[in-house]
N, C-alpha and C. Protein backbone atom coordinates (compact mmCIF):
# COMPACT_ATOMS: atom_id res chain seq x y z
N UNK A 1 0.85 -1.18 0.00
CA UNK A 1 0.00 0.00 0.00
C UNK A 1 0.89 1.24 0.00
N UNK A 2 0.61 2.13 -0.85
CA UNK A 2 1.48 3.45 -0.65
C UNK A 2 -0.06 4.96 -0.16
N UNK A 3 1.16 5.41 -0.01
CA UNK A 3 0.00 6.39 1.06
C UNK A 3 1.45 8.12 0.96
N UNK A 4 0.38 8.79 0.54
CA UNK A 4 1.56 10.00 0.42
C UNK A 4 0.19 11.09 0.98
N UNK A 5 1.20 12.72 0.77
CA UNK A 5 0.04 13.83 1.11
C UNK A 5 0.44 15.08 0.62
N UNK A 6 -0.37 15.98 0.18
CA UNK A 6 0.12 16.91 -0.84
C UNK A 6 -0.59 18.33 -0.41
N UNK A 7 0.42 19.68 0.56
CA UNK A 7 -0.25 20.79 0.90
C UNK A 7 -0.13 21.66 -0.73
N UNK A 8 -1.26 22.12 -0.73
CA UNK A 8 -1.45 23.20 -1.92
C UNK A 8 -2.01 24.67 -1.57
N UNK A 9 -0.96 25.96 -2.34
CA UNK A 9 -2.13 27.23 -1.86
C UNK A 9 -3.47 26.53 -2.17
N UNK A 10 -4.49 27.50 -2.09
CA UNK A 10 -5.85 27.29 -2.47
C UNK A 10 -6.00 28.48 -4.23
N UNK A 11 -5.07 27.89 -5.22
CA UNK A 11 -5.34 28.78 -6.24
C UNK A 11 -5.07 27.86 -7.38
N UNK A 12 -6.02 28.03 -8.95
CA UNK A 12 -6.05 27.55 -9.72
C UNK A 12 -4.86 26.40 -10.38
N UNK A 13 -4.20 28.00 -10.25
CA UNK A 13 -2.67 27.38 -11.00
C UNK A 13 -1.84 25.91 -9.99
N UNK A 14 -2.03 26.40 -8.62
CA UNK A 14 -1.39 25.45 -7.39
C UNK A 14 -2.35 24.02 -7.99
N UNK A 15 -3.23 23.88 -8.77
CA UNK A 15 -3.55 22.33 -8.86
C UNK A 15 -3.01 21.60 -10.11
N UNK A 16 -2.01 22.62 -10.54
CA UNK A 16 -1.59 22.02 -11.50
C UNK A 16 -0.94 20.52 -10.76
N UNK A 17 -0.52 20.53 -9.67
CA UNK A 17 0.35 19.46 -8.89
C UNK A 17 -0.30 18.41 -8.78
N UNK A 18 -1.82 18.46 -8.55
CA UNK A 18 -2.62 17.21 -8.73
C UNK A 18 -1.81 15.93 -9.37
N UNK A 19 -2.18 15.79 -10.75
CA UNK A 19 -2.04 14.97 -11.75
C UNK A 19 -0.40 14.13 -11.50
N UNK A 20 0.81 15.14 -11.40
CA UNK A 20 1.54 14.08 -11.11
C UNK A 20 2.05 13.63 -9.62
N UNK A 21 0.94 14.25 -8.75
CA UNK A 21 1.29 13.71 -7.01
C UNK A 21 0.40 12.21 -7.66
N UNK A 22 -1.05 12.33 -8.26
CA UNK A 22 -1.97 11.69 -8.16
C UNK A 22 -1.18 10.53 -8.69
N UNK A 23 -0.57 10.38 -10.11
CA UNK A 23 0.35 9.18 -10.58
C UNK A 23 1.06 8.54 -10.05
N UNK A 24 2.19 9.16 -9.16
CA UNK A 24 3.02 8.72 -8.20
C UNK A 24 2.27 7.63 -6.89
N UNK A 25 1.51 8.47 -6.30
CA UNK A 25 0.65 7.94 -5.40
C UNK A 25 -0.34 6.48 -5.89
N UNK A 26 -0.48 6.40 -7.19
CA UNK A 26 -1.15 5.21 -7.78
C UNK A 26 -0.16 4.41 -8.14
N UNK A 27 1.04 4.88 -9.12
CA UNK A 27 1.74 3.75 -8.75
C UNK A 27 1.22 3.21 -10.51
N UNK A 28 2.21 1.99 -11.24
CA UNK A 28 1.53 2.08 -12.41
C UNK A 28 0.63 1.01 -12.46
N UNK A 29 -0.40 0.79 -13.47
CA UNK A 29 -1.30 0.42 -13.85
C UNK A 29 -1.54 -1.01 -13.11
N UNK A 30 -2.00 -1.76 -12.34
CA UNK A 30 -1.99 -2.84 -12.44
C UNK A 30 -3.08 -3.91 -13.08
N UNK A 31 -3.25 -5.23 -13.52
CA UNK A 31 -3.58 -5.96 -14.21
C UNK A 31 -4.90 -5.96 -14.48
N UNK A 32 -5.64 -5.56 -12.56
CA UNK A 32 -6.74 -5.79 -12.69
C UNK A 32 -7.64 -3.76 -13.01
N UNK A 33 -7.15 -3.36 -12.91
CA UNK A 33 -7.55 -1.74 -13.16
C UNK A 33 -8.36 -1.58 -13.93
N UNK A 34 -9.36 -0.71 -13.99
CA UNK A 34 -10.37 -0.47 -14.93
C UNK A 34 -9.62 0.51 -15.85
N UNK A 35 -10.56 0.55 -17.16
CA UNK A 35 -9.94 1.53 -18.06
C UNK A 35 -9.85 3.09 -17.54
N UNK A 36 -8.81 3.25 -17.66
CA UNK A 36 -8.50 4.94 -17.71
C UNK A 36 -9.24 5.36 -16.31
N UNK A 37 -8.58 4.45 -15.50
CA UNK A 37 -8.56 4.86 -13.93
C UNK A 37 -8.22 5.66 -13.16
N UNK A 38 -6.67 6.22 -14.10
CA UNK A 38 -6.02 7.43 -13.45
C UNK A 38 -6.79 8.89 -13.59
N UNK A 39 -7.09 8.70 -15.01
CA UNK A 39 -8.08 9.69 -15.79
C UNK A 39 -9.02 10.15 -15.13
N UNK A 40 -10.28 9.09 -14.20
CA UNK A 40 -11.07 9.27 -13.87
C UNK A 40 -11.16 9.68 -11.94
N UNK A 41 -9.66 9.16 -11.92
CA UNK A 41 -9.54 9.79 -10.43
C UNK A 41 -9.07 11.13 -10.32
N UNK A 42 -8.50 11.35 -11.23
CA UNK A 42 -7.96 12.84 -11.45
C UNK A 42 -8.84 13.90 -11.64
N UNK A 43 -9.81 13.69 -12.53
CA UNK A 43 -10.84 14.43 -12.86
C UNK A 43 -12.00 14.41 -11.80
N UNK A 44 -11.96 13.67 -10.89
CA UNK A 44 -12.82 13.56 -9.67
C UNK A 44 -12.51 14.68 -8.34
N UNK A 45 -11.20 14.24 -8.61
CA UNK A 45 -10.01 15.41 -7.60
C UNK A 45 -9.44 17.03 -8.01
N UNK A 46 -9.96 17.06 -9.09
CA UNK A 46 -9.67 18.50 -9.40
C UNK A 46 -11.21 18.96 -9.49
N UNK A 47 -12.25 18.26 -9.78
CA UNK A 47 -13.03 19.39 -9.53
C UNK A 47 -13.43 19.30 -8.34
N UNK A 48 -13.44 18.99 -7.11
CA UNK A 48 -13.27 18.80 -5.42
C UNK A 48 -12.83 20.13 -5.63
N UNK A 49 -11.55 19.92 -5.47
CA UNK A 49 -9.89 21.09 -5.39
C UNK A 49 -10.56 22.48 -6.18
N UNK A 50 -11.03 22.62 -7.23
CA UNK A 50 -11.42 23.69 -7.72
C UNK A 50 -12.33 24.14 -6.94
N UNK A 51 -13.50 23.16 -6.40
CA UNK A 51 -14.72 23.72 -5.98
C UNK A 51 -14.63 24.24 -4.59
N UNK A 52 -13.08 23.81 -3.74
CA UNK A 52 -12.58 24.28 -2.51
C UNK A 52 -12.00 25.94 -3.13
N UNK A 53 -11.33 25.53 -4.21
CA UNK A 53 -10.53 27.19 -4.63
C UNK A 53 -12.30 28.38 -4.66
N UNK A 54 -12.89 27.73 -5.42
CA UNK A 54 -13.86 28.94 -5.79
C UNK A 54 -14.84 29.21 -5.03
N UNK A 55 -15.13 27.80 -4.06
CA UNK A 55 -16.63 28.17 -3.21
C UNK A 55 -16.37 28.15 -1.73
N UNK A 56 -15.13 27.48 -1.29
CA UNK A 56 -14.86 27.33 0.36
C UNK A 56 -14.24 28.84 0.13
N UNK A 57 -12.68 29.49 -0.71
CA UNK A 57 -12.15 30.39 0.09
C UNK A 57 -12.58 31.67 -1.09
N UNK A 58 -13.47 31.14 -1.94
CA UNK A 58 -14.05 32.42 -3.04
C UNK A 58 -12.82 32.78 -3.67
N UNK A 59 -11.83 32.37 -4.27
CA UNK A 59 -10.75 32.87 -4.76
C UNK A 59 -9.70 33.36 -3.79
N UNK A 60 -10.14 33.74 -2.33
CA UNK A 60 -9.00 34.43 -1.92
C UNK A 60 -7.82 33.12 -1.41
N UNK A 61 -6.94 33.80 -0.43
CA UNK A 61 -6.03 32.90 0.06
C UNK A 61 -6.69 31.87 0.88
N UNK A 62 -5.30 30.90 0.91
CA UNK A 62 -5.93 29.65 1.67
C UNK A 62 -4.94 28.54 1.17
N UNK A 63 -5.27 27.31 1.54
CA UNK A 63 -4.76 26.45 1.20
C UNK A 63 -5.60 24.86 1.52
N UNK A 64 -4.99 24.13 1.02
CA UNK A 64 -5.91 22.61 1.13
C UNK A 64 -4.84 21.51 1.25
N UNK A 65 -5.23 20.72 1.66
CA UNK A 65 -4.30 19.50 1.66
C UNK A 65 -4.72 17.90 1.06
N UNK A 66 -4.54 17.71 0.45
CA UNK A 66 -4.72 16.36 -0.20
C UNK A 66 -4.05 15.24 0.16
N UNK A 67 -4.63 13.78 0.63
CA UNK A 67 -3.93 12.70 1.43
C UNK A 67 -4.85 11.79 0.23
N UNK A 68 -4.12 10.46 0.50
CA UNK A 68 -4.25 9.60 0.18
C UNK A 68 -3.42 8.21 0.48
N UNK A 69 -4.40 7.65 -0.12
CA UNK A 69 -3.40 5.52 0.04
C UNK A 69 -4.07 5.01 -0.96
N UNK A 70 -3.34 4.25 -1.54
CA UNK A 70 -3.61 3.43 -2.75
C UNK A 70 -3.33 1.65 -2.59
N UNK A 71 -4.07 0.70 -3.06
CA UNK A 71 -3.84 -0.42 -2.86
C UNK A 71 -4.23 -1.19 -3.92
N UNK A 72 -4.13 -2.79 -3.73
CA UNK A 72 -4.52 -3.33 -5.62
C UNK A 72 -6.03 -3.37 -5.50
N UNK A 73 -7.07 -3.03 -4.23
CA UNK A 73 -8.68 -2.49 -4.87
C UNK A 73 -9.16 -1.62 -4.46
N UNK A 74 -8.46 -0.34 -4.36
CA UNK A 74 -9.10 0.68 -3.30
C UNK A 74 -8.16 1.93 -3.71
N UNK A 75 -8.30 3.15 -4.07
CA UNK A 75 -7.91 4.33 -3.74
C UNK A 75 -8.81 5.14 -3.00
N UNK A 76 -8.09 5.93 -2.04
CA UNK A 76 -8.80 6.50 -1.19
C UNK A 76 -8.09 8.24 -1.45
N UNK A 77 -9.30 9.19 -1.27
CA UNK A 77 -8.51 10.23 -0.90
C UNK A 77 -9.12 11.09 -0.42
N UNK A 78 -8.47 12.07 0.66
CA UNK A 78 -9.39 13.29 0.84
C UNK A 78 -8.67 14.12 1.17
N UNK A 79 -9.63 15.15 0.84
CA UNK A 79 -9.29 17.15 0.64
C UNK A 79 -9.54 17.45 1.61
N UNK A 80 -8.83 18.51 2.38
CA UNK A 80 -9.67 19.11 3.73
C UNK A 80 -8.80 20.57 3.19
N UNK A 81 -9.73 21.35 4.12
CA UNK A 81 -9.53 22.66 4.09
C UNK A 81 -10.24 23.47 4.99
N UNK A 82 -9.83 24.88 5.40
CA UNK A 82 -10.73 25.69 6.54
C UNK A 82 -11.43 26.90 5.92
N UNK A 83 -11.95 26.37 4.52
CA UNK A 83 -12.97 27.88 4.15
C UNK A 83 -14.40 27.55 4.62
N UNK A 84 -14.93 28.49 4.48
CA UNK A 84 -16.30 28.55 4.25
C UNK A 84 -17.01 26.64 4.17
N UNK A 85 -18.09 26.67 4.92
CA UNK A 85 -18.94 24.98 5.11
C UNK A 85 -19.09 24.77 3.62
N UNK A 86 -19.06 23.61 2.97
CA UNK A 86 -20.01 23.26 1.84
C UNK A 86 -21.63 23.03 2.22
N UNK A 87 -22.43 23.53 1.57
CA UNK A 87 -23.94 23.49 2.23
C UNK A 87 -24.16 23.27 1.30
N UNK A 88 -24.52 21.31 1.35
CA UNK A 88 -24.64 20.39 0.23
C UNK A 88 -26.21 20.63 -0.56
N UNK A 89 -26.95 20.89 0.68
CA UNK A 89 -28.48 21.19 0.69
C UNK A 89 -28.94 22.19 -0.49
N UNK A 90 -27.42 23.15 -0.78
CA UNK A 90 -27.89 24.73 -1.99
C UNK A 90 -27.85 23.75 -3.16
N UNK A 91 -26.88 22.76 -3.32
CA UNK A 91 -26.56 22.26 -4.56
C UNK A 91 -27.57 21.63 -5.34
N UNK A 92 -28.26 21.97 -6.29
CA UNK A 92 -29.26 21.77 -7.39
C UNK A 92 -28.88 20.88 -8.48
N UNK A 93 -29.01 19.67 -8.10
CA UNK A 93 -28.49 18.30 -9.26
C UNK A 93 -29.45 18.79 -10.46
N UNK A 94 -28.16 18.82 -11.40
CA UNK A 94 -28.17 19.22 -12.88
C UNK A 94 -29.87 17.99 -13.12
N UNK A 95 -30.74 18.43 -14.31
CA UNK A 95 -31.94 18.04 -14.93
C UNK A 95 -31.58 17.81 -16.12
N UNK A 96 -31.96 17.19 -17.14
CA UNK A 96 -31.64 16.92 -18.46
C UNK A 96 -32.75 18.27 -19.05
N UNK A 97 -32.08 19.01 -20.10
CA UNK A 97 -33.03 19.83 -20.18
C UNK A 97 -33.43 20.89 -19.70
N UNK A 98 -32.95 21.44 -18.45
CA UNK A 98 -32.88 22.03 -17.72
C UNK A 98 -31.72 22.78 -17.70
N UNK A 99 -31.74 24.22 -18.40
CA UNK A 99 -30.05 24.88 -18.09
C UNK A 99 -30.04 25.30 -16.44
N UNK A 100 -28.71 25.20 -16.92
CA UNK A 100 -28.18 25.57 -14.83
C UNK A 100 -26.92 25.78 -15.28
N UNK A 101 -26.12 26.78 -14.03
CA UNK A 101 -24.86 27.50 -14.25
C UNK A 101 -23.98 26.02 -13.73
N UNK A 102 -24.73 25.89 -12.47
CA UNK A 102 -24.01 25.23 -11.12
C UNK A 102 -24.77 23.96 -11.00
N UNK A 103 -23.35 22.67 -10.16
CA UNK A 103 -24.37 21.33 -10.11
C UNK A 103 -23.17 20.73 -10.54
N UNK A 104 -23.06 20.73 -12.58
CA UNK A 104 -22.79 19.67 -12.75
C UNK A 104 -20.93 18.92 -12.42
N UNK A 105 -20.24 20.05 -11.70
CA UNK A 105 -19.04 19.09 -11.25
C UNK A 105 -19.40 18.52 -10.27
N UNK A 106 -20.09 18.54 -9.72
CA UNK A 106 -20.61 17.24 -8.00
C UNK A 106 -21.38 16.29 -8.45
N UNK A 107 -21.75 16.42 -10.16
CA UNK A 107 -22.74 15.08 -10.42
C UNK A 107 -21.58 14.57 -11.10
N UNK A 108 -20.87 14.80 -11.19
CA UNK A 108 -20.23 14.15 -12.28
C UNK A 108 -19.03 13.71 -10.90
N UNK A 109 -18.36 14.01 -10.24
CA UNK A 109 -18.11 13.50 -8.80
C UNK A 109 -18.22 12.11 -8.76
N UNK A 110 -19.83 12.20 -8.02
CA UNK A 110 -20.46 11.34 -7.43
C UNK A 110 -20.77 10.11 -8.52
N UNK A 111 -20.92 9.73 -9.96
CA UNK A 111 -20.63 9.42 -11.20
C UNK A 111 -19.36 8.69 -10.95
N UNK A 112 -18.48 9.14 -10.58
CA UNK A 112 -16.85 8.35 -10.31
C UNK A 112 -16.17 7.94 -8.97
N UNK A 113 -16.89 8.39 -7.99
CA UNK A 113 -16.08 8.17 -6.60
C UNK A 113 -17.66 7.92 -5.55
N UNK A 114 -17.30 7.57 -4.83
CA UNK A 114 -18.40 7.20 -3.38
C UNK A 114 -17.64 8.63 -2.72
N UNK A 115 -18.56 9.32 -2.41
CA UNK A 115 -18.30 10.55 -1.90
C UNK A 115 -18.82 11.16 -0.73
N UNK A 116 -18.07 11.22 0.71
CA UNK A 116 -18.34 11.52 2.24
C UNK A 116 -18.06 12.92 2.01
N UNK A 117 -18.51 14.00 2.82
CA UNK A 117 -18.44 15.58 3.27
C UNK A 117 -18.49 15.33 4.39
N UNK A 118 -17.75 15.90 5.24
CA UNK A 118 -17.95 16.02 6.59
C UNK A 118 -17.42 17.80 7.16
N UNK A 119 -18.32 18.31 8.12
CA UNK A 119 -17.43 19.70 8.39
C UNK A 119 -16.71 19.10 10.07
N UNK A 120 -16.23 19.34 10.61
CA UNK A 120 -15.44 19.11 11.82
C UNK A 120 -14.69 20.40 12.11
N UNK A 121 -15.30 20.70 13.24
CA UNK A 121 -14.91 22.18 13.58
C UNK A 121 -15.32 23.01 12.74
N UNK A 122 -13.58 23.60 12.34
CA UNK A 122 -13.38 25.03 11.53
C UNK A 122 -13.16 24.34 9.61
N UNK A 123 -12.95 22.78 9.57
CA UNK A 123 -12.49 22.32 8.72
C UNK A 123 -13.31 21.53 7.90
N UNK A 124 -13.14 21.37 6.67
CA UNK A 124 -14.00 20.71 5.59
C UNK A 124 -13.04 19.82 4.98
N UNK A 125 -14.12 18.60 5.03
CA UNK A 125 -13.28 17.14 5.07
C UNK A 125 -13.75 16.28 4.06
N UNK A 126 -13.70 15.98 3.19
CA UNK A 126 -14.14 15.22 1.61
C UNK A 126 -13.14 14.49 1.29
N UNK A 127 -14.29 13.19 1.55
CA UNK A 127 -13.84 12.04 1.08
C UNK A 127 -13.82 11.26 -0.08
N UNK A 128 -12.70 10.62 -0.79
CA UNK A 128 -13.47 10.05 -2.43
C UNK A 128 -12.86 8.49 -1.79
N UNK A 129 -13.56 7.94 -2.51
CA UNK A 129 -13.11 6.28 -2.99
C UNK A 129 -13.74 6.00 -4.36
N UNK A 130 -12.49 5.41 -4.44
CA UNK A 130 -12.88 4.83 -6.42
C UNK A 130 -11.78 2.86 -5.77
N UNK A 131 -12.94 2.18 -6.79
CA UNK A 131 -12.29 1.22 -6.84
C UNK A 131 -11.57 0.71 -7.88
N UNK A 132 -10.22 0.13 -8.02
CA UNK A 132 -9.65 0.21 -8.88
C UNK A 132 -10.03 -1.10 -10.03
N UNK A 133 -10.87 -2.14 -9.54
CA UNK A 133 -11.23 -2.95 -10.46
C UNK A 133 -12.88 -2.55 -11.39
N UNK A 134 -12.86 -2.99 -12.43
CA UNK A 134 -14.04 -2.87 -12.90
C UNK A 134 -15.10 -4.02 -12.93
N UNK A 135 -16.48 -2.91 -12.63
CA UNK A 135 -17.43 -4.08 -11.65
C UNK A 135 -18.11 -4.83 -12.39
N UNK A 136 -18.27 -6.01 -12.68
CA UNK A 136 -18.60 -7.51 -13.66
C UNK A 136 -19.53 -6.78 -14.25
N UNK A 137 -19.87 -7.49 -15.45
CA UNK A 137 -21.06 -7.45 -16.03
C UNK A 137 -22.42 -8.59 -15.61
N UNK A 138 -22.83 -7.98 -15.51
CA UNK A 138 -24.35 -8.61 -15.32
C UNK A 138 -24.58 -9.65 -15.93
């Protein structure tokens, strides 16, 4: 099992670091992996990380920290940070048909990872799990 952790300001450009902490931390491909696993954990974790940059500290300063552990059926990871609560309750799941500004990076989230929020204290705590095998066919 490898297990690493990654402090970031809280600004656009600072997530450029994502993608190759996220590789390292996975480790390469193994046998049983679903397709384009890295792809889909990455893209799970940056829009988290973005949605901490734009809606926990509104653009200003700040910072977040990203942890994780990886194993041959399980990646785990979570973001914490001390902005502003996520108040899951405002969020308006995207409608087919239905324009909306806001929504669809948390549907599309929840689409790729099993996804915990927790606030504790002063701090905001989001959890992902993705499993690294792909689940049988029916």
């Amino acid at each position: 099992m490898s297990a690493a952790s990654l402090v970031l300001p809280a600004d656009h450009e600072a997530l450029r670091g994502l993608g190759p902490w996220l590789a390292e931390l996975i480790g390469p491909p193994l046998a049983g992996d679903m397709p384009g696993l890295l792809s889909r954990i990455e893209l799970a974790l940056h829009e988290i990380c973005v949605n901490v940059v734009d809606h926990a500290y509104g653009g200003g300063p700040g910072e977040l920290t990203v942890s994780g552990w990886a194993d041959e059926t399980t990646v785990e990871l979570r973001v914490t940070d001390t902005g502003c609560a996520f108040e899951q309750h405002a969020v308006v799941a995207p409608r087919a048909g239905v324009p909306q500004i806001r929504g669809y990076g948390l549907m599309i989230v929840k689409q790729l990872a099993d996804l915990d929020y927790e606030r504790v204290g002063a701090t905001n705590i989001c959890t992902l799990r993705f499993s690294r095998q792909a689940e049988p066919a029916p």
